[in-house]
PDB file of N, CA and C in Angstrom:
ATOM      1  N   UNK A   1       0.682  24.708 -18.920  1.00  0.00           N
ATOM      2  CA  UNK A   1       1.741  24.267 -18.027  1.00  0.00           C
ATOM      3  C   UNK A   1       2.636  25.458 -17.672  1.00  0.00           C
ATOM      4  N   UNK A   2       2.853  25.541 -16.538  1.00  0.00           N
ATOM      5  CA  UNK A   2       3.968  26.327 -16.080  1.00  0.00           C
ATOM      6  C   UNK A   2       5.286  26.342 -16.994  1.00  0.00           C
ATOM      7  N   UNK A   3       6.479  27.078 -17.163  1.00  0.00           N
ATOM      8  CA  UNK A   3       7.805  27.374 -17.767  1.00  0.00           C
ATOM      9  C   UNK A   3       8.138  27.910 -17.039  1.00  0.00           C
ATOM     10  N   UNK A   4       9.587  26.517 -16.866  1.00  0.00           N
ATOM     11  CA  UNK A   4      11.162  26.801 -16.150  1.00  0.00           C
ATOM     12  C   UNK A   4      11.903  27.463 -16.670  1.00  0.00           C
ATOM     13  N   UNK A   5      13.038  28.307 -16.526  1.00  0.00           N
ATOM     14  CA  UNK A   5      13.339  29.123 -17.175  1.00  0.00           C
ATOM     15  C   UNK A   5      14.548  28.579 -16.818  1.00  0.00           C
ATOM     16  N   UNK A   6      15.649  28.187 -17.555  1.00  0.00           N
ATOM     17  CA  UNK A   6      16.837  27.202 -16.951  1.00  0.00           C
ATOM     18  C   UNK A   6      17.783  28.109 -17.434  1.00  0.00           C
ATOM     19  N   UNK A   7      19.061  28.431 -16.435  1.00  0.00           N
ATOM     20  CA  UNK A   7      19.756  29.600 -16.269  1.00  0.00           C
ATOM     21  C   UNK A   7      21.220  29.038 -17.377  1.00  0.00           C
ATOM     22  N   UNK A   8      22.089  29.414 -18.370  1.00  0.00           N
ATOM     23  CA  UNK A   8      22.981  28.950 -19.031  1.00  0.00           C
ATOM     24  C   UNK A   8      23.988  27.818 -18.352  1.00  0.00           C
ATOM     25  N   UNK A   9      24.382  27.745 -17.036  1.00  0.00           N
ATOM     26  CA  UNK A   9      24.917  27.306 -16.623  1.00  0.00           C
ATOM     27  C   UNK A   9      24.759  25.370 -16.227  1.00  0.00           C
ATOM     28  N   UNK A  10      23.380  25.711 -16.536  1.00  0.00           N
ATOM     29  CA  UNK A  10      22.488  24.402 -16.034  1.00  0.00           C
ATOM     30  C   UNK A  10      21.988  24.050 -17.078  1.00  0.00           C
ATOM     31  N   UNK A  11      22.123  24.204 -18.249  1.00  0.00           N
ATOM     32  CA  UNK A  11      21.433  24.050 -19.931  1.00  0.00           C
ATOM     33  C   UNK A  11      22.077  22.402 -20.630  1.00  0.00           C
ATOM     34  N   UNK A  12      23.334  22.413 -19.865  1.00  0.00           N
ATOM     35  CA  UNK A  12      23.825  21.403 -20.139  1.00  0.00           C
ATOM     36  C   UNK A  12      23.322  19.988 -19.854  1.00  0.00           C
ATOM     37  N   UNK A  13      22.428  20.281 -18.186  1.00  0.00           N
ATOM     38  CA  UNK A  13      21.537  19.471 -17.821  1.00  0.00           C
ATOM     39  C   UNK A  13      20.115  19.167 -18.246  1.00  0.00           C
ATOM     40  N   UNK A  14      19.872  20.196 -18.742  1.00  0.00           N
ATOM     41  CA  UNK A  14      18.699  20.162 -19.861  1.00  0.00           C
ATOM     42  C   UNK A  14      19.039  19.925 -21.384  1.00  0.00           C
ATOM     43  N   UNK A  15      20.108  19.040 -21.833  1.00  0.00           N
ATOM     44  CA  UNK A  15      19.651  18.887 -23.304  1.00  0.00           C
ATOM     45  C   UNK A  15      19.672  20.400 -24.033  1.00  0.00           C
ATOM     46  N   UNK A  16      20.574  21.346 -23.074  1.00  0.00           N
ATOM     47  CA  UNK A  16      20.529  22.623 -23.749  1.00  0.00           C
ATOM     48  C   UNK A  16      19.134  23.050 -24.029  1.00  0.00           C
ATOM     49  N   UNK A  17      18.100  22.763 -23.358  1.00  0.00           N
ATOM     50  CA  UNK A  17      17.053  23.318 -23.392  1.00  0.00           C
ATOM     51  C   UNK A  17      16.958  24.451 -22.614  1.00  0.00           C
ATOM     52  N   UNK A  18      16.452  25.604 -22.589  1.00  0.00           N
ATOM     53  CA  UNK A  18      16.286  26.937 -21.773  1.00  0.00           C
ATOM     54  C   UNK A  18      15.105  27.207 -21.202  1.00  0.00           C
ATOM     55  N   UNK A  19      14.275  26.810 -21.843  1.00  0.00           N
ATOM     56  CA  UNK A  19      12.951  26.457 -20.985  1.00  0.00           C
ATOM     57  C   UNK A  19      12.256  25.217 -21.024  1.00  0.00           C
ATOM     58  N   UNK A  20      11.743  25.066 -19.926  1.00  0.00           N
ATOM     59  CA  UNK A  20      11.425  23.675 -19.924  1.00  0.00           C
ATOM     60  C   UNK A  20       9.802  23.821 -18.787  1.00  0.00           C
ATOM     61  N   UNK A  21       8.618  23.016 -19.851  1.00  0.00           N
ATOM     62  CA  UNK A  21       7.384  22.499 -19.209  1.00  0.00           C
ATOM     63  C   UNK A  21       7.380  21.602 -17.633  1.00  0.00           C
ATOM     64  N   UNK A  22       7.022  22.100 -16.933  1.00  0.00           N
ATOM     65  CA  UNK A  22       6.482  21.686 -15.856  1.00  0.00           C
ATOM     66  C   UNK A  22       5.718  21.696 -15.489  1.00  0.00           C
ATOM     67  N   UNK A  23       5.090  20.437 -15.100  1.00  0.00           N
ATOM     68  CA  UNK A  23       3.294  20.485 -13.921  1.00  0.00           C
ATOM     69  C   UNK A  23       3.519  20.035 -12.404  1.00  0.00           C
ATOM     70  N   UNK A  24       2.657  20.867 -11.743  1.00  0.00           N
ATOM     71  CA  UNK A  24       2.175  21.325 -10.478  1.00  0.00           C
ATOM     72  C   UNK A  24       1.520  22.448 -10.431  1.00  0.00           C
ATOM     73  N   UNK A  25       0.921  22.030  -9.135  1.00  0.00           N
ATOM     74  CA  UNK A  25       0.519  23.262  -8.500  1.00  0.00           C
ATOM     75  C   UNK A  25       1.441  24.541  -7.834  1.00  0.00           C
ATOM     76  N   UNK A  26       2.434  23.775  -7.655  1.00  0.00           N
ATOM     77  CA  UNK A  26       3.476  24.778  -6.158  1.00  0.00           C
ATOM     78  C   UNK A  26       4.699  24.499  -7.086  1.00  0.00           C
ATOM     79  N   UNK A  27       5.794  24.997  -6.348  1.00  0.00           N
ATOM     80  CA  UNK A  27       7.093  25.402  -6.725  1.00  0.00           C
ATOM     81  C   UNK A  27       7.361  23.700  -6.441  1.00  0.00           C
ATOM     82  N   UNK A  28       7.412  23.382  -5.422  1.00  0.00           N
ATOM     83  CA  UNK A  28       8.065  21.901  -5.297  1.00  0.00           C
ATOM     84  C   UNK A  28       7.371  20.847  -6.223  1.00  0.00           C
ATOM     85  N   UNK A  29       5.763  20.814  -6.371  1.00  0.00           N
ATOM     86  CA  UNK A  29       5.467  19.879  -7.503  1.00  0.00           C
ATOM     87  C   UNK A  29       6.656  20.360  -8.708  1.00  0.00           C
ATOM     88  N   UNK A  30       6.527  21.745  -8.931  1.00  0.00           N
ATOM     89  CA  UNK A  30       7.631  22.039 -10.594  1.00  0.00           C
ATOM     90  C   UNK A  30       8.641  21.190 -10.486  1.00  0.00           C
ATOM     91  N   UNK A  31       9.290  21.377  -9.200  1.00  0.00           N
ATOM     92  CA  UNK A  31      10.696  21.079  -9.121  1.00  0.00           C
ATOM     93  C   UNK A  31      10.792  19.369  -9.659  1.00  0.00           C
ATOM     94  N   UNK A  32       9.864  19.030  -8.232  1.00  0.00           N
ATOM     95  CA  UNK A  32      10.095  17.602  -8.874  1.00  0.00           C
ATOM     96  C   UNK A  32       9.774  16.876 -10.283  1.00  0.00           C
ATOM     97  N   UNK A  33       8.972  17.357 -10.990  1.00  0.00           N
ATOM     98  CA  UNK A  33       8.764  17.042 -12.458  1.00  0.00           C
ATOM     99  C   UNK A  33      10.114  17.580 -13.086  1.00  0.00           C
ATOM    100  N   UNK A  34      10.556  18.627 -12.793  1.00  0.00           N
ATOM    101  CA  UNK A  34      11.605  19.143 -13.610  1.00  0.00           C
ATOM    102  C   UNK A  34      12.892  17.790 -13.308  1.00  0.00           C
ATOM    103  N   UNK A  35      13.034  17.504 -12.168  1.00  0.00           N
ATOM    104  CA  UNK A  35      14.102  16.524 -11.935  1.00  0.00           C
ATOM    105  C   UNK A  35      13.845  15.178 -12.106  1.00  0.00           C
ATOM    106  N   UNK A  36      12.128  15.063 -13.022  1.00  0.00           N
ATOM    107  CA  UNK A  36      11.855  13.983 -13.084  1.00  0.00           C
ATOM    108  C   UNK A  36      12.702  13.447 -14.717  1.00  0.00           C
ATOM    109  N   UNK A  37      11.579  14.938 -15.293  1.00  0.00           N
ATOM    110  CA  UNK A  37      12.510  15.166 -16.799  1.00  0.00           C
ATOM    111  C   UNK A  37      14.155  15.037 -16.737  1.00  0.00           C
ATOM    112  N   UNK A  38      14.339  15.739 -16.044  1.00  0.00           N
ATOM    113  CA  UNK A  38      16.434  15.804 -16.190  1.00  0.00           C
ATOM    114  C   UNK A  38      16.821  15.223 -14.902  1.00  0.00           C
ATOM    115  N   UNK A  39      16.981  14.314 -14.380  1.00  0.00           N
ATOM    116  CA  UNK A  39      17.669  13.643 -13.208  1.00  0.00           C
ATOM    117  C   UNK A  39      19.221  14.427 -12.900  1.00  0.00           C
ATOM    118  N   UNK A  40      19.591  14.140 -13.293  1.00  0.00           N
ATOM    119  CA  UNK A  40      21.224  14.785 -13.120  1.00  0.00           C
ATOM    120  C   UNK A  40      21.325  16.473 -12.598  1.00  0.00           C
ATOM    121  N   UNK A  41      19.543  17.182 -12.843  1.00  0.00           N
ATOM    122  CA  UNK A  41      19.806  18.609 -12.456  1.00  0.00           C
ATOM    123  C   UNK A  41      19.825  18.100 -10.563  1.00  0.00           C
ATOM    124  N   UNK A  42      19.454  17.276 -10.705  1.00  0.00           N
ATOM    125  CA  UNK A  42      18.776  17.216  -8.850  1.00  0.00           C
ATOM    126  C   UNK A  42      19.839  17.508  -8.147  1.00  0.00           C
ATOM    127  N   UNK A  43      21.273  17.293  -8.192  1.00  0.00           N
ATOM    128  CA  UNK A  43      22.262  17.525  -7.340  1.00  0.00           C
ATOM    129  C   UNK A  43      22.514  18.868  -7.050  1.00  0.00           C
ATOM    130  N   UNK A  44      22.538  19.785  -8.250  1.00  0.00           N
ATOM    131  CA  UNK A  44      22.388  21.229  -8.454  1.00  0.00           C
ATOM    132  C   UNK A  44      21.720  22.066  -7.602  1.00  0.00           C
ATOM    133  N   UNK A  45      20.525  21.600  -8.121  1.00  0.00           N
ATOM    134  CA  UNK A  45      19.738  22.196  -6.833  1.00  0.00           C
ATOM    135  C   UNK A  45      19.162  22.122  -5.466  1.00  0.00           C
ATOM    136  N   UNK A  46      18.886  20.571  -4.951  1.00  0.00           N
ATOM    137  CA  UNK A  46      19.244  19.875  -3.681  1.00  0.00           C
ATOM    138  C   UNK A  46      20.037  19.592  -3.157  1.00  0.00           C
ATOM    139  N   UNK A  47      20.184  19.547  -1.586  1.00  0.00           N
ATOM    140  CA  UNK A  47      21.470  19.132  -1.100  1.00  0.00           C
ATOM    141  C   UNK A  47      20.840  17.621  -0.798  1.00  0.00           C
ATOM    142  N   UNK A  48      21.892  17.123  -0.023  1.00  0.00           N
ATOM    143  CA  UNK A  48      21.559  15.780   0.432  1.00  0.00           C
ATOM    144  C   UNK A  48      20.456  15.322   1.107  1.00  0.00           C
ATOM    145  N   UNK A  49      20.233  16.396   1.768  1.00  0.00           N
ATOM    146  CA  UNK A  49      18.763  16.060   2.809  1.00  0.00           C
ATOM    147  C   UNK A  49      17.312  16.280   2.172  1.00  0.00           C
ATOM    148  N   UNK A  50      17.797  16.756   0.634  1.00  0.00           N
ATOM    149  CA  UNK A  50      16.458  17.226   0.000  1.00  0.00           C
ATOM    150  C   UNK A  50      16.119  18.625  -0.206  1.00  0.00           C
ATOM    151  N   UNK A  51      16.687  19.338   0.884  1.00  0.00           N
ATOM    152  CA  UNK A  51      16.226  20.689   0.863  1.00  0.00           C
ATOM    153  C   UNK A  51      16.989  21.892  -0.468  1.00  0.00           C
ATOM    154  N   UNK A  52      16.011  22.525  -0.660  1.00  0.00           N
ATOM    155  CA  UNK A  52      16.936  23.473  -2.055  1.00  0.00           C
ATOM    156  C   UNK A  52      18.103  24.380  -1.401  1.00  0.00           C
ATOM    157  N   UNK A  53      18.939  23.944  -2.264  1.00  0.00           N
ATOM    158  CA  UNK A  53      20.423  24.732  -2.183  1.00  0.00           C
ATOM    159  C   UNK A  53      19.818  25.983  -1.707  1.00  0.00           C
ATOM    160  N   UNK A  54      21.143  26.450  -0.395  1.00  0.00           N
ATOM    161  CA  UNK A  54      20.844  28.236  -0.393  1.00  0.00           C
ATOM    162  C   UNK A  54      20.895  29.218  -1.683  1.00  0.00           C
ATOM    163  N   UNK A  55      21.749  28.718  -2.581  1.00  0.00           N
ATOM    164  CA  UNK A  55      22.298  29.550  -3.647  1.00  0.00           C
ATOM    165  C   UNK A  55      21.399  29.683  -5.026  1.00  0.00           C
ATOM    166  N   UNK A  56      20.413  29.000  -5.336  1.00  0.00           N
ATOM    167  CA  UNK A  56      19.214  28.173  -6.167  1.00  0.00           C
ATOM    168  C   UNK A  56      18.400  29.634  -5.075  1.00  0.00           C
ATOM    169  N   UNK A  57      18.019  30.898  -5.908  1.00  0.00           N
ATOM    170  CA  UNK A  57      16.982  31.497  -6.144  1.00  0.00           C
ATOM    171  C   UNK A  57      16.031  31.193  -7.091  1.00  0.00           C
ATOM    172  N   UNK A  58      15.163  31.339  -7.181  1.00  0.00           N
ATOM    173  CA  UNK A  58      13.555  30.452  -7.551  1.00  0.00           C
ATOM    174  C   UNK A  58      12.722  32.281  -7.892  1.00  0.00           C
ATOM    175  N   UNK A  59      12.317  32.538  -8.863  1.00  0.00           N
ATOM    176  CA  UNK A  59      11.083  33.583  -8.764  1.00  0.00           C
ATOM    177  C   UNK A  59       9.881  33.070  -9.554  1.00  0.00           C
ATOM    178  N   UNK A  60       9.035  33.715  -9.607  1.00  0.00           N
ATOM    179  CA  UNK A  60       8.163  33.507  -9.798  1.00  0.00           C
ATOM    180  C   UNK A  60       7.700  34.639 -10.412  1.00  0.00           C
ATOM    181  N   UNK A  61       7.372  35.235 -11.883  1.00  0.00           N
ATOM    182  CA  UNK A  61       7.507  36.340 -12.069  1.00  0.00           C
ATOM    183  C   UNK A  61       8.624  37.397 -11.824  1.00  0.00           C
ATOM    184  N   UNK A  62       8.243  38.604 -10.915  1.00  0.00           N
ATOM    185  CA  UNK A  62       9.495  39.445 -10.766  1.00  0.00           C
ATOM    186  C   UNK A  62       9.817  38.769  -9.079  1.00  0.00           C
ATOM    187  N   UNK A  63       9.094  38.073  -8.429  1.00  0.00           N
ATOM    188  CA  UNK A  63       9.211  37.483  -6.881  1.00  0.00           C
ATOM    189  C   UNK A  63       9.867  36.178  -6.820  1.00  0.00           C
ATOM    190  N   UNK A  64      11.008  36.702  -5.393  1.00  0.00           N
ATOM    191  CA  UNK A  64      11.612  35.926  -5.144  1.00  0.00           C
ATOM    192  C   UNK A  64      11.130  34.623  -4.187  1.00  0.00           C
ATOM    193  N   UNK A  65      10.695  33.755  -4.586  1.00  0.00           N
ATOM    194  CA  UNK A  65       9.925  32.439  -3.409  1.00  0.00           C
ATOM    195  C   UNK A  65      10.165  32.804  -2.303  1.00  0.00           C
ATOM    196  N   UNK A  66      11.714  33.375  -2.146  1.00  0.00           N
ATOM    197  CA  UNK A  66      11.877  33.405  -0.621  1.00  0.00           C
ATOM    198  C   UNK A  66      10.902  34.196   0.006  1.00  0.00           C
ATOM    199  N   UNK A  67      10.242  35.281  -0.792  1.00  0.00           N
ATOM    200  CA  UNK A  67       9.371  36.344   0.138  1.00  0.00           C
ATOM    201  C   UNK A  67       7.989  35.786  -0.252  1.00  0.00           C
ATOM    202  N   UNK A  68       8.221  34.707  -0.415  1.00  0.00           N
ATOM    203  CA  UNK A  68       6.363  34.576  -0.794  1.00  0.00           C
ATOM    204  C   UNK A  68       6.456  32.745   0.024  1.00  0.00           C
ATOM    205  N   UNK A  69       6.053  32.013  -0.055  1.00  0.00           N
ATOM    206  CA  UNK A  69       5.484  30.893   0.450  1.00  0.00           C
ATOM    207  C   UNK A  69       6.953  29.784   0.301  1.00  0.00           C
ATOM    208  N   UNK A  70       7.622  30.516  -0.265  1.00  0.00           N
ATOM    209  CA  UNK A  70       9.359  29.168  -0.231  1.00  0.00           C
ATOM    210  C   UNK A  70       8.590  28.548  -1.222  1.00  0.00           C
ATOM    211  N   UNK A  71       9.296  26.840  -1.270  1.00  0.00           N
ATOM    212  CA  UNK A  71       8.584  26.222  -2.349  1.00  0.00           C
ATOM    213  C   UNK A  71       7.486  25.432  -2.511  1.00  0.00           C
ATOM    214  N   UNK A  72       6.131  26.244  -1.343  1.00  0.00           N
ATOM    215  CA  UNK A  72       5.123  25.702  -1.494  1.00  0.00           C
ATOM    216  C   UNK A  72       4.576  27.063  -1.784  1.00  0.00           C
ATOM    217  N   UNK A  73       5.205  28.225  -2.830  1.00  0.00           N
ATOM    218  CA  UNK A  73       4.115  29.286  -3.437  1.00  0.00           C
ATOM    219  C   UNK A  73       3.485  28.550  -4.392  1.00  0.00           C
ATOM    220  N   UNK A  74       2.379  28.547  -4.662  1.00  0.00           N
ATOM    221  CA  UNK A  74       1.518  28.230  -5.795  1.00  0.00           C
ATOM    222  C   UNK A  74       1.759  28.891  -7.449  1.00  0.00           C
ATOM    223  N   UNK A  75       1.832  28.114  -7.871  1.00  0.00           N
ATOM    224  CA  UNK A  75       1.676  28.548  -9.860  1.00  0.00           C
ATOM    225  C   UNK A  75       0.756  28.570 -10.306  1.00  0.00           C
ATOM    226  N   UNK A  76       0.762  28.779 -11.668  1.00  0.00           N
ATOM    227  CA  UNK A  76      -0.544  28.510 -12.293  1.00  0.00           C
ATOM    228  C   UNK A  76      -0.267  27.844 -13.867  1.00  0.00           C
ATOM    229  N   UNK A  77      -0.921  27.593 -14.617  1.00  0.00           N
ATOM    230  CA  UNK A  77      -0.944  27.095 -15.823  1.00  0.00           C
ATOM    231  C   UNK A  77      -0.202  28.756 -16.777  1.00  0.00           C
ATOM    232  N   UNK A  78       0.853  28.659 -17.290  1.00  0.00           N
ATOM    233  CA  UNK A  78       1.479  29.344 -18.700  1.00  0.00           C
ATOM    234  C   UNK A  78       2.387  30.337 -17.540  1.00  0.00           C
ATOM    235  N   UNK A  79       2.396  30.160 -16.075  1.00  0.00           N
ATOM    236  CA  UNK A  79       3.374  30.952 -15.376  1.00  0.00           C
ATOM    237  C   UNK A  79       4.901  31.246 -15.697  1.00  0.00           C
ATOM    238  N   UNK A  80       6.047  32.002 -15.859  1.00  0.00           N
ATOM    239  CA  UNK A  80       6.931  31.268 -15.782  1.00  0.00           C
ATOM    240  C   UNK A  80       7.679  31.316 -14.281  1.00  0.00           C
ATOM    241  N   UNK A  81       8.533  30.647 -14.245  1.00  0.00           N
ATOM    242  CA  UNK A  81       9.388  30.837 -13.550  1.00  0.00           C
ATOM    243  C   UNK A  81      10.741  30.533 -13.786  1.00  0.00           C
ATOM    244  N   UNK A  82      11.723  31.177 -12.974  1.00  0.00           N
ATOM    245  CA  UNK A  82      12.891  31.013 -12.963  1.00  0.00           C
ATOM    246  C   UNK A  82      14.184  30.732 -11.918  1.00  0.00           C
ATOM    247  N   UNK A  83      15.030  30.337 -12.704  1.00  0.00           N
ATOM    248  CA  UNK A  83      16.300  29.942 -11.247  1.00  0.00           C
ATOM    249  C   UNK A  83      17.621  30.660 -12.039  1.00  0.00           C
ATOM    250  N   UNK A  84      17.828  31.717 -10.521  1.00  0.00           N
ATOM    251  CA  UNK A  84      19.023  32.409 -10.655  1.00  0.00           C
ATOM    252  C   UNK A  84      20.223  31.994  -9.934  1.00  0.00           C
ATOM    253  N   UNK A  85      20.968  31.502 -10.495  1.00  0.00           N
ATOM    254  CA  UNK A  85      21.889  30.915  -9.062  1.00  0.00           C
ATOM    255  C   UNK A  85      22.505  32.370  -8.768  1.00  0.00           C
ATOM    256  N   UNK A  86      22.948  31.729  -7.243  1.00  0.00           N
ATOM    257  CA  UNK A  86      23.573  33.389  -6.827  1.00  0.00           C
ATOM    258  C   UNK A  86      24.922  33.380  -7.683  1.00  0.00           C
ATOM    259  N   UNK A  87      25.538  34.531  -7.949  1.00  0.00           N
ATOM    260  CA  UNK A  87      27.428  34.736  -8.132  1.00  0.00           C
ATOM    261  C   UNK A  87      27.705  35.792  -7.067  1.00  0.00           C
ATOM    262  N   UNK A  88      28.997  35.175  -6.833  1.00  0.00           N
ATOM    263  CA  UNK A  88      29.746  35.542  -5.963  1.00  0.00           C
ATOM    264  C   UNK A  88      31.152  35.716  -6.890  1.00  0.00           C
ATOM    265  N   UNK A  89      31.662  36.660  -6.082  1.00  0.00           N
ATOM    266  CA  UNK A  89      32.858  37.221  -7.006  1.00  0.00           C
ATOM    267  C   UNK A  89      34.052  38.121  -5.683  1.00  0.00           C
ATOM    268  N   UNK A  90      34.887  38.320  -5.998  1.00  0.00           N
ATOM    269  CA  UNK A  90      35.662  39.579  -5.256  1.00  0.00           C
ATOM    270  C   UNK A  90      36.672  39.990  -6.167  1.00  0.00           C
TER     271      UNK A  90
END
């Protein structure tokens, strides 16, 4: 199975778990198993219409989804991946 790599901020939504098993093929099968497991992350990272937050970076290895297929790049079995939310600061 693929591994989510759940960023400190969002751990709270996981049962304080930091990584977490997911199946699919693609980034969006992960997603949705992941929000199947933790319901309450879904707001986090979707907006209302479904689509993933701008701020919800996704890699895949050292790659950012955005430069590869969005969230229909493909995974594989023991992949990990991860979500960086952006920070912003001044």
């Amino acid at each position: 199975m693929p591994v989510l790599r759940i960023p400190t901020p969002l751990r709270a939504y996981t049962n304080g778990q930091a990584d977490v098993n997911v199946s699919g093929v693609n980034i969006s099968e992960a997603l949705v198993d992941l929000t199947k497991q933790y319901p309450a992350l879904k707001p986090h990272l979707f907006n209302e219409a479904g689509d993933l937050r701008p701020f919800v970076n996704l890699f895949v290895g050292e790659n950012n989804i955005k430069d590869l297929q969005g969230v229909d790049t493909p995974i594989k079995d023991g992949e990990k991946i991860m979500i960086i939310p952006s920070i912003a600061g001044g």
